[in-house]
Structure formats: C-alpha cells, structure tokens
Protein backbone atom coordinates (compact mmCIF):
# COMPACT_ATOMS: atom_id res chain seq x y z
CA UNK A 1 85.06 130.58 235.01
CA UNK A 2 85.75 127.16 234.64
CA UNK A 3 81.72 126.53 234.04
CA UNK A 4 82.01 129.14 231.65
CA UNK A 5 85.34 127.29 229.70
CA UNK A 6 83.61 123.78 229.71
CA UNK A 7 80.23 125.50 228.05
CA UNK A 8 81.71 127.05 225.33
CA UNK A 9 83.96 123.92 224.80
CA UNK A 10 80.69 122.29 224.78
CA UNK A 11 79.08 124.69 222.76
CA UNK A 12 82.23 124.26 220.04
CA UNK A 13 81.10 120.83 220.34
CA UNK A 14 77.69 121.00 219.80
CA UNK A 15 78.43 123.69 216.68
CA UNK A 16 80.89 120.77 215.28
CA UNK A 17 78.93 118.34 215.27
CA UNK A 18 76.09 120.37 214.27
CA UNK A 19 77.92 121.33 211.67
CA UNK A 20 79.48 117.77 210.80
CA UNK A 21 75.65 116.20 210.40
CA UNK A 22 74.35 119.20 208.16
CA UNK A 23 77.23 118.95 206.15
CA UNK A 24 76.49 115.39 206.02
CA UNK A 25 73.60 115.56 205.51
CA UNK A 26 73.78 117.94 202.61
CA UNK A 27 76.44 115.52 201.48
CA UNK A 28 73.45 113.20 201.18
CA UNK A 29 71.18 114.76 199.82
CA UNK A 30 73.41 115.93 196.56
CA UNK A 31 74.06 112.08 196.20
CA UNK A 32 70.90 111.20 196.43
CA UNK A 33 69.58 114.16 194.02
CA UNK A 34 70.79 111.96 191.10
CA UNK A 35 69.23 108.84 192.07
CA UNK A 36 66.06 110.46 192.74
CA UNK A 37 66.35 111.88 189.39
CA UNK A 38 67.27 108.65 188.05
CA UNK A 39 64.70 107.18 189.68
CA UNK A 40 61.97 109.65 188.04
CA UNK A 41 63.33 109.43 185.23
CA UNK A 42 63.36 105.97 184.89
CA UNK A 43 59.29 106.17 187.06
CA UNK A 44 59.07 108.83 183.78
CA UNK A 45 59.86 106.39 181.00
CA UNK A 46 57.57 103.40 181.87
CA UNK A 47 54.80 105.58 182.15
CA UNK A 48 55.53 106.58 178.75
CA UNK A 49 56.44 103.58 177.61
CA UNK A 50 53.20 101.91 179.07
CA UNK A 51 51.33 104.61 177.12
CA UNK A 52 53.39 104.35 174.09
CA UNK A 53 52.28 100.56 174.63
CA UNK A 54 49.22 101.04 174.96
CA UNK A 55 48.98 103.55 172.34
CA UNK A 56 50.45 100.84 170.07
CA UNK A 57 48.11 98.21 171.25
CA UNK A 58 45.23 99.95 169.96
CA UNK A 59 47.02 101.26 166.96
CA UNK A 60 47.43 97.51 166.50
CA UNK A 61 44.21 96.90 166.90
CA UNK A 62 42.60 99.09 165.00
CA UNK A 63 45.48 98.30 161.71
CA UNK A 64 44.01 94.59 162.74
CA UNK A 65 40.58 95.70 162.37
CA UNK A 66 41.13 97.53 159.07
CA UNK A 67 43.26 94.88 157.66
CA UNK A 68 40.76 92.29 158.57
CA UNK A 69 38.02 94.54 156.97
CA UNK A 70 40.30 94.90 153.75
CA UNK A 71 41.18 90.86 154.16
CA UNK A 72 37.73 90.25 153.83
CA UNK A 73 36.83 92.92 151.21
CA UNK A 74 39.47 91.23 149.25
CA UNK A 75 38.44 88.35 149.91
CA UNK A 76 35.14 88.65 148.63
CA UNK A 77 36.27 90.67 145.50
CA UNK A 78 38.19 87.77 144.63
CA UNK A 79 35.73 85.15 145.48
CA UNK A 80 33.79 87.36 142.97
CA UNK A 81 36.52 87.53 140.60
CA UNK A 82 37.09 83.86 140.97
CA UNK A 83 33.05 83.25 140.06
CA UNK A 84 33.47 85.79 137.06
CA UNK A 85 36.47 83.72 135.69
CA UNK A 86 34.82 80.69 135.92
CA UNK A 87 31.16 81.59 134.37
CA UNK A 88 33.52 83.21 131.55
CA UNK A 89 35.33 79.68 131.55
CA UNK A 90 32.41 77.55 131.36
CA UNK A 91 30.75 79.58 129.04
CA UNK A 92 33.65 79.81 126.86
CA UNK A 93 33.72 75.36 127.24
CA UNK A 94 30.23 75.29 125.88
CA UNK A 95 31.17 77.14 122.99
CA UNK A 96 35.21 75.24 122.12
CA UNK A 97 35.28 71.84 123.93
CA UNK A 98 38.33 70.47 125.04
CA UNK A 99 39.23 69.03 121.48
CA UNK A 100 38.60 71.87 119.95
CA UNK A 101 40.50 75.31 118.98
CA UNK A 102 41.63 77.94 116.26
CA UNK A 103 44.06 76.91 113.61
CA UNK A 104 46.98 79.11 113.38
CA UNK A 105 47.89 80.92 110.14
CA UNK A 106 51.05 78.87 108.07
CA UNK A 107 50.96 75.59 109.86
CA UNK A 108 51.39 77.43 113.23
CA UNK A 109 49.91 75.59 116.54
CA UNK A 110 50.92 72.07 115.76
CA UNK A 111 50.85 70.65 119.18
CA UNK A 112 48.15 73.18 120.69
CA UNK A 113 45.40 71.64 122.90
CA UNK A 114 42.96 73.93 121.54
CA UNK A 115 42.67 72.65 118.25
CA UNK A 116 40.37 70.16 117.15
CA UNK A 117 41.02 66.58 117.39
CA UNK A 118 40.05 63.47 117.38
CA UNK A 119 42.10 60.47 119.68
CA UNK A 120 42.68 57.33 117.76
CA UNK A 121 44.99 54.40 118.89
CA UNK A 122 46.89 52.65 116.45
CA UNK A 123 45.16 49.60 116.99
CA UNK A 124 42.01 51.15 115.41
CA UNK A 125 43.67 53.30 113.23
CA UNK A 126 44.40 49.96 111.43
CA UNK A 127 41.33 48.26 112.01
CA UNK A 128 39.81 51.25 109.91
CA UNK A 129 42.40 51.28 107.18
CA UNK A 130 43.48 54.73 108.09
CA UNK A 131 47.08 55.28 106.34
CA UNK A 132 49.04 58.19 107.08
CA UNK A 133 51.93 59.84 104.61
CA UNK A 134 54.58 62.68 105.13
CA UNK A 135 53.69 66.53 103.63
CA UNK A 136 56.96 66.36 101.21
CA UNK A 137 57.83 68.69 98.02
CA UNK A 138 57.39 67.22 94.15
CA UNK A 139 55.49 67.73 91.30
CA UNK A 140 52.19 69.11 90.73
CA UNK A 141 50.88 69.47 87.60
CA UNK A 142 48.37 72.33 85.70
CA UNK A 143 45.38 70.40 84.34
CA UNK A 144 42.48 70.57 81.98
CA UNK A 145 39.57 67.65 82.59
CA UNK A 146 37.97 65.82 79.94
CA UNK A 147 35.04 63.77 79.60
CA UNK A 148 34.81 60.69 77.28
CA UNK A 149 34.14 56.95 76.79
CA UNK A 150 36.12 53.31 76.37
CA UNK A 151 36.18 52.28 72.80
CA UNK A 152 37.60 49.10 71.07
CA UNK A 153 40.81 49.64 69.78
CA UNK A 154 40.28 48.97 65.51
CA UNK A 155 42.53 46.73 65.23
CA UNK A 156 41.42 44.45 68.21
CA UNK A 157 38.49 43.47 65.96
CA UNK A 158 38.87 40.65 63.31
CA UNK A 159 36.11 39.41 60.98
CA UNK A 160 37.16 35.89 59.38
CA UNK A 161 35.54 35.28 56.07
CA UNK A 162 36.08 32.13 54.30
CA UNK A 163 38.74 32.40 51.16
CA UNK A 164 36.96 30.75 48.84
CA UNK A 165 33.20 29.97 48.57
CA UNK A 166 32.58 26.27 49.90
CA UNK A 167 30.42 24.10 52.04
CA UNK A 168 31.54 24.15 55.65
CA UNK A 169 33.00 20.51 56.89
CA UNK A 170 33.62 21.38 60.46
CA UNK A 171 32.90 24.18 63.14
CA UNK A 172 35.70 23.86 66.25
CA UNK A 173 34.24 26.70 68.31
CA UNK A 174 31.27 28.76 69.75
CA UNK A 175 29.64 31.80 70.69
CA UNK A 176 31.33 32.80 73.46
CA UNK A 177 34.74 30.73 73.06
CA UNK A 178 38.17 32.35 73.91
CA UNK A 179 40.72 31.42 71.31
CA UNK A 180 44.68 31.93 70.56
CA UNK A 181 45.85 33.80 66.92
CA UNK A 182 46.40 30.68 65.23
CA UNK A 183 43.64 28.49 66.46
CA UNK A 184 41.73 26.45 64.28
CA UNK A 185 38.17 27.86 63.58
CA UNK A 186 36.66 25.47 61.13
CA UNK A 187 37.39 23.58 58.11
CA UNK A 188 35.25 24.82 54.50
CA UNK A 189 35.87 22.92 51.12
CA UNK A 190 36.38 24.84 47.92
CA UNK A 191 33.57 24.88 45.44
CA UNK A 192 36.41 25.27 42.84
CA UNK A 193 39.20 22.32 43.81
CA UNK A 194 37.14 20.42 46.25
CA UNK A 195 39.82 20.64 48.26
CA UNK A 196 39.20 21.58 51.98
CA UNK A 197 41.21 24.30 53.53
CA UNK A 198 41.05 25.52 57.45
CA UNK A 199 40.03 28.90 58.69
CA UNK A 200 42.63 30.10 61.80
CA UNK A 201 41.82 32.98 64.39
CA UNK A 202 44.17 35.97 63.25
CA UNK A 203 44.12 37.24 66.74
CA UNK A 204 43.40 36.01 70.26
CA UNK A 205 40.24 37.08 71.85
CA UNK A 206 36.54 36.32 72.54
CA UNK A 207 34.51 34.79 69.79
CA UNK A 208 31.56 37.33 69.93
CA UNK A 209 29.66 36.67 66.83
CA UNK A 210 28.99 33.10 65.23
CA UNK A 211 27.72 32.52 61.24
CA UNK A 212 29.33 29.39 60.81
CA UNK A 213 27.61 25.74 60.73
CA UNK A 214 28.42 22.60 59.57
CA UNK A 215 27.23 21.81 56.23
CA UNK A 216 26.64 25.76 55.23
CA UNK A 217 27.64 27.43 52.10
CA UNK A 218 30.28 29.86 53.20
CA UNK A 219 30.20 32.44 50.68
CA UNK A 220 30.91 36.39 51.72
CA UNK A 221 29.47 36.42 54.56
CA UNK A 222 31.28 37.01 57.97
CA UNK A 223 32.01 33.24 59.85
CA UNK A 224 32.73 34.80 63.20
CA UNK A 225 33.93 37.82 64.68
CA UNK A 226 37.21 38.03 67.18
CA UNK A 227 37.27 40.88 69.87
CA UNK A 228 40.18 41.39 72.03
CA UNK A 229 39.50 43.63 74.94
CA UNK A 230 43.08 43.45 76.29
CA UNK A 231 43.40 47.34 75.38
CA UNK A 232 40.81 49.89 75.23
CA UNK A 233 40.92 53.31 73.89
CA UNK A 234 39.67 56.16 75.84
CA UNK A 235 38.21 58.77 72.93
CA UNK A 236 37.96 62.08 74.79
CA UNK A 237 36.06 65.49 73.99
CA UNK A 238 38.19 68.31 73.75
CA UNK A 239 36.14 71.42 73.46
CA UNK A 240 37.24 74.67 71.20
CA UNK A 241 38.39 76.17 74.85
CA UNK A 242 40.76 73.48 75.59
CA UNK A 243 42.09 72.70 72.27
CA UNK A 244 44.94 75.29 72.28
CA UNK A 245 46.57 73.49 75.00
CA UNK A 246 45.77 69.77 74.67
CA UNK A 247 48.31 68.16 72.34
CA UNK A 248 49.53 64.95 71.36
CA UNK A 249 52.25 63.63 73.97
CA UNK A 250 50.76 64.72 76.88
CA UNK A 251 50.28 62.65 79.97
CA UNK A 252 46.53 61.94 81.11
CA UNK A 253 45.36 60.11 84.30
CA UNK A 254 42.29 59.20 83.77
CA UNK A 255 39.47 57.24 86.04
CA UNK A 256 36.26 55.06 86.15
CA UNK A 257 35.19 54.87 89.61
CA UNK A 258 37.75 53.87 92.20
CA UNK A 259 40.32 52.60 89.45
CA UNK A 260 42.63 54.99 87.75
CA UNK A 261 44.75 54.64 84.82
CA UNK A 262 47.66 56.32 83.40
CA UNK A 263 48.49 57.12 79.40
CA UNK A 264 49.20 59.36 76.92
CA UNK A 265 47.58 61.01 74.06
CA UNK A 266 48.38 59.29 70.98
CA UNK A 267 45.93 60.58 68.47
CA UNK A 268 43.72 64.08 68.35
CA UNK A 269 40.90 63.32 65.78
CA UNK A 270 38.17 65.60 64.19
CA UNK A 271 34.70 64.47 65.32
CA UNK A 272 33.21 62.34 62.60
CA UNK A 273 29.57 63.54 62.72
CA UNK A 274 30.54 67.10 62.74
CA UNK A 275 30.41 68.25 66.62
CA UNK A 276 32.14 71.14 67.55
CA UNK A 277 34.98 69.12 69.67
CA UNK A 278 37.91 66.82 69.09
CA UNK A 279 38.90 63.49 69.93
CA UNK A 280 41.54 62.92 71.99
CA UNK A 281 42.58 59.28 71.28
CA UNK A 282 43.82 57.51 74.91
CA UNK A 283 45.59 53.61 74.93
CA UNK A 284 44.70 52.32 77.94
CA UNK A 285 46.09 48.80 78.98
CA UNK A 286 43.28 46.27 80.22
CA UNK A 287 45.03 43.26 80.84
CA UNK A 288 42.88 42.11 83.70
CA UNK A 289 39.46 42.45 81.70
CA UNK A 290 38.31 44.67 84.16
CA UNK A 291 37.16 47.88 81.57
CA UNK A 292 34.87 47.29 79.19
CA UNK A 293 33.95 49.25 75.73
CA UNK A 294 31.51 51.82 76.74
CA UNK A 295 32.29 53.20 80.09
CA UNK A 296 31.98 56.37 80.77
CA UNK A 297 35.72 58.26 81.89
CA UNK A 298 36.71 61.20 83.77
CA UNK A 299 40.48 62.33 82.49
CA UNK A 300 43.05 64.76 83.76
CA UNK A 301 45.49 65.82 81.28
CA UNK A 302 48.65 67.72 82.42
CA UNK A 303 49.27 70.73 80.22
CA UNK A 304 52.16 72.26 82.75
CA UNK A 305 54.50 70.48 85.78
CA UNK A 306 56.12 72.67 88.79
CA UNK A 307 57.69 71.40 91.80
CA UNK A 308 56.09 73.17 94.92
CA UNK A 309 57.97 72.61 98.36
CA UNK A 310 54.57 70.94 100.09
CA UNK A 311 52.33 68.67 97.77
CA UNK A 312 49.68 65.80 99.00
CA UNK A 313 47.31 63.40 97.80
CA UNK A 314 44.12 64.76 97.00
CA UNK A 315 42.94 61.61 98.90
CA UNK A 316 43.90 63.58 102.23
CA UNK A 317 41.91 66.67 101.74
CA UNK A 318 38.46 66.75 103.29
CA UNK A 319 35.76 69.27 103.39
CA UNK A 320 35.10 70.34 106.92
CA UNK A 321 32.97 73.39 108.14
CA UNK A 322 33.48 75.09 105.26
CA UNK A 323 37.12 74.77 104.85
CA UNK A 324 39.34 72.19 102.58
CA UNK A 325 41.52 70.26 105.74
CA UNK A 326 43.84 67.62 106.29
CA UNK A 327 44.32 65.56 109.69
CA UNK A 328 47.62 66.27 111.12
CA UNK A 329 48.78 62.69 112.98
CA UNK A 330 50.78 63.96 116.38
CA UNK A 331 51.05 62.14 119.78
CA UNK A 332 48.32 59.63 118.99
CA UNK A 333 45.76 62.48 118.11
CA UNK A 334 44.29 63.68 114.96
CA UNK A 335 44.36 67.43 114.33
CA UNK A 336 42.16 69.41 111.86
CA UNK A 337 44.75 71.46 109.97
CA UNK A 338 42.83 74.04 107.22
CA UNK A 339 44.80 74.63 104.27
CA UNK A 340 45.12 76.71 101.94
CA UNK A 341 45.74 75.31 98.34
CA UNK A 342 47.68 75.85 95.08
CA UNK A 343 47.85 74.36 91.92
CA UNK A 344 46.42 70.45 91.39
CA UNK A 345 46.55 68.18 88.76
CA UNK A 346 43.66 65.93 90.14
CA UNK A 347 46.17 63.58 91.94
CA UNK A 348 47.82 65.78 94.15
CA UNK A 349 47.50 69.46 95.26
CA UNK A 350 49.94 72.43 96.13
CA UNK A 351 49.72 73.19 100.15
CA UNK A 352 50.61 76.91 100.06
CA UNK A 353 49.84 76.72 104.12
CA UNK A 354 48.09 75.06 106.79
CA UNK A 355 51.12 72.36 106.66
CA UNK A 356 54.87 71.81 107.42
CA UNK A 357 57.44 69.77 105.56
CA UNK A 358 57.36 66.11 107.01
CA UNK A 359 54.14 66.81 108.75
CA UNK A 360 52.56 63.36 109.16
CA UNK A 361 49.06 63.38 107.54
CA UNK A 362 45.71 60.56 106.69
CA UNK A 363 46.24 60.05 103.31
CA UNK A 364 43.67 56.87 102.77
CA UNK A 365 40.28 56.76 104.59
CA UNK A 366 40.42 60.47 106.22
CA UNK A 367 36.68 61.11 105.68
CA UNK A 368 36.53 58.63 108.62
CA UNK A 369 38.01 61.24 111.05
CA UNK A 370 35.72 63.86 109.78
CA UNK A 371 32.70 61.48 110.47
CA UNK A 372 33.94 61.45 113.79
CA UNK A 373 34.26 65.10 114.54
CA UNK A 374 30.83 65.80 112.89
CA UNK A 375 29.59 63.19 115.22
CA UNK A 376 31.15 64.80 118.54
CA UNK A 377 29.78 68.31 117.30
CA UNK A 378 26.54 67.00 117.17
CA UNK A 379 26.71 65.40 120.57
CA UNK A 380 27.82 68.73 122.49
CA UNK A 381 25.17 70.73 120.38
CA UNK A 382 22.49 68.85 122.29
C-alpha cells in the first residue's frame, strides 16, 4: 500500500513535470515561431535583394552598353556634323573673306564684320591725303551741263593809235612788256604843230602786239595792242533743249581740269555765224593768270535748289563692282557703303540710302581705298 502511494505520487510527479517541460517547451517553440519567421523573412529579402541587385547590375550594364553605343553614335554624328560645318565654313571663306560682307539696305550694318573693309591707321591715312567729312543735310541743286570755251572779255583789249599823224620820237616798251593804265608808251610829234605829244596805256595788261619804232611815221595804223587777262569770259553753248530753262541770273560752276570756278550768267547771246545754239556769256575772275583765252570748259548750271536731309561731295563717291559707294570711316576701318543716289548738281549728290546723318565718310583721295580693295580681291582670286 504504501509502495503503491509513493508510485502514484511519483507518477503525479513524473506527469507534472512531464507536463511542465511540454508546456515549456511549446512555450518555446511559439516564441521562437516569430523569430524563425523573422529570420526567413529577413534569409527571404537578401535573396531578393541580391537578385534585385544583380538584376540591376546587368540592367546597368546593359543601359551602360547602350548608352556607350549611343555616346559614340553621337559622337560620331557630331564629329560628322562638326566636319560638315566646317567644309561649309571654309568654303563659304573662299568665297567672302574676313573683310568682306553684304551691305544692308538704308545704311543698316554699320559696324558689321562682314562687310568689306579696308584697315588704315591714321598715320597713313595722312601720309596719303585721305580726308574724311560728316554725311550732313543742305542743298543740292537740279542741273543742266554745258560745254564751251574762255574768251577775252571786249573790253580787256585796247588798241592805241597815235592822235595825230607824226614821226615817232621815242618807244618806252616792248613786245611782251607788262604795263599800268597810265604808263607812258612812246612819244610821236605832230606833222601839223610839230609839237610832240605822249601816247599812255589806257589799261594795264600785257603788251601783245608791237608797230611802233623810233623814227616811224605813225599814221592809222595800230602802235601796240594791250590785253588784260585778269578776267575771262566763259561763252557757253546752250542747245534748243536746254534753252527753256537756262536764263540769265543763274549760278554756274564751271571747271577746267582740277580747278573749278564759280559765276553767274550775265549775258545769253544769239550765235553770230548762225548755229542752232546760244551763248551763254560767263565772267570768270582770273586774277592769278592761271586761265587762258581758249580753254576748253565743262559748266554746271543750277536751274532748281532743294535741301535733302543727306548730301556729299561728289568727290566721295566711287565706282566699285558695279555699284556707286562711299567709304564709311568707323573704328580705324574703312567700310564700302553702296548708295543709292538722288538729285546732283555736279558738286554734291542726294544720298537717298546707303548712309546715316553724321556718318563719317573719305571725301578727298577715296579712289585710294578702292585701289586697295581691288588689289586684295585680286590677291584671294589667285
């Protein structure tokens, strides 16, 4: 009995604890569920990750491949751009140098590189005498040219003639001589009162004919002859086409090579051996003997005046590849600027465009510049 009591008290034992370690241990195993889970879970996501790596690695790899391929497609379609660009550049440079470019329309493009130029400094601007002028508004004048030569004027002619017939006592000048109005010529004594008397110059001028020696008889006969050249007339044709507006009054420049003179028309004549023109009769002033009778003359006569907002001297406007131009003066170089011209009156011309107001332009020795631009064409055409 009392075996029997300690067994089953053993076996109650035995059952507790039995009991106590499965629960325990089934205690342990629901905490450790979690973890495990955990743990695969976690196991789970750096497998995937690794594959998601490497998946990206050769995504990467392959996006480096293709974008090297496309790097160097690009590269080579711009390499082949780049060679396009400049064959079209240097073929464009053999056809417009540097200095050279399209004038814009209405003085546009002042300061463009494009346009041609030449580069002078001032130091040999002035050696060559080049002279520059500002593009300003005035007067230009509607003109009608006429052709004609230098005459004496009448009255700058004297024939002296002695007063009375006589023999001639004394001869005080020559062939040749220059002599004051007043100046004694010679001395002649009367046939009549054999009484001398003196002949005097009646004008100044230039003894140009000589009858007169001492012991002659002066009788009718012309002694000497007295030109003054210190004014000339300019006797100018004006044909039936011009003769309804040429008129007495009206201001004429006229000019004989480089020198030009300024007058008006004093006298319109008939034509005294019955040509179908008229004279225009033309004082011009030769104080410094430089004209002589004879010379042929080239004459402008202004028939209308306007004022135009952009006039300049003929002496600027050059001929250049087929175009009437001016040299625009800007930053030490010399542009071509074609123009486009109004009215002229043979000293200056209307600039309708092609030029700006105060525009600084050659206005003395400009065919210089276009010597030098010819010459620089013709050394890039070869």
């Amino acid at each position: 009995m009392y075996q029997k009591k300690m067994f089953e008290k053993r076996w109650i034992n035995f059952s507790l604890n039995s009991g106590l370690s499965i629960l325990s241990a089934l205690l342990l195993i629901t905490a450790a569920s979690p973890v495990i889970a955990q743990n695969e879970h976690e196991h789970g996501d750096k497998q995937t990750e690794q594959h998601k790596s490497e998946a990206d690695h050769k995504h990467d790899s392959a996006s480096e491949t293709s974008t090297h391929k496309e790097d160097e497609s690009h590269s080579v379609d711009q390499h082949q751009h780049d060679e396009q660009t400049q064959n079209s550049t240097e073929s464009h440079s053999e056809h417009a140098s540097p200095e050279t470019g399209n004038e814009g329309e209405h003085g546009q493009g002042h300061e463009g590189e494009d346009e041609k130029h030449v580069e002078i400094s001032d130091d040999m601007a002035r050696q060559q005498g080049l002279s520059t002028a500002k593009a300003l508004a005035g007067e230009v004048s509607l003109t009608t040219k006429l052709y004609g030569r230098l005459a004496l004027s009448p009255d700058k002619v004297s024939h002296v003639r002695a007063r009375f017939p006589g023999s001639i006592t004394r001869v005080n000048v020559n062939f040749g001589d220059e002599v004051k109005k007043g100046q004694l010529l010679a001395s002649v004594e009367s046939n009549n009162s054999l009484q001398s008397y003196n002949l005097l110059a009646p004008i100044s001028g230039t003894i140009t004919a000589k009858e007169a020696s001492t012991g002659e008889v002066a009788a009718e006969q012309v002694l000497f002859t007295i030109t003054n050249t210190s004014s000339l007339w300019a006797e100018l044709k004006v044909f039936p086409e011009q003769a309804s507006a040429v008129k007495a009054g009206q201001k004429v420049y006229m000019m004989n090579g480089e020198r030009e003179f300024v007058s008006t028309i004093k006298q319109l004549l008939p034509s005294d051996q019955a040509k179908p023109y008229r004279i225009a009769r033309v004082p011009i002033e030769n104080t410094e003997a430089a004209l002589f009778p004879g010379l042929l003359v080239e004459a402008q006569v202004i028939i209308q005046q306007e004022t135009v907002d952009i006039r300049i001297p003929n002496s600027a406007i050059q001929r250049y590849e087929g175009s009437q131009v001016a040299f625009h003066k800007i930053d030490g170089k010399y542009q071509v600027k074609p123009l486009k011209l109004g009215i002229s009156d043979g000293r200056f011309s209307e600039v309708i465009s092609g030029l700006r107001q105060g525009d600084e332009i050659v206005v003395e020795n400009s065919y210089l510049i276009k010597a030098d631009l010819e010459k620089e064409g013709a050394a890039h055409a070869h």
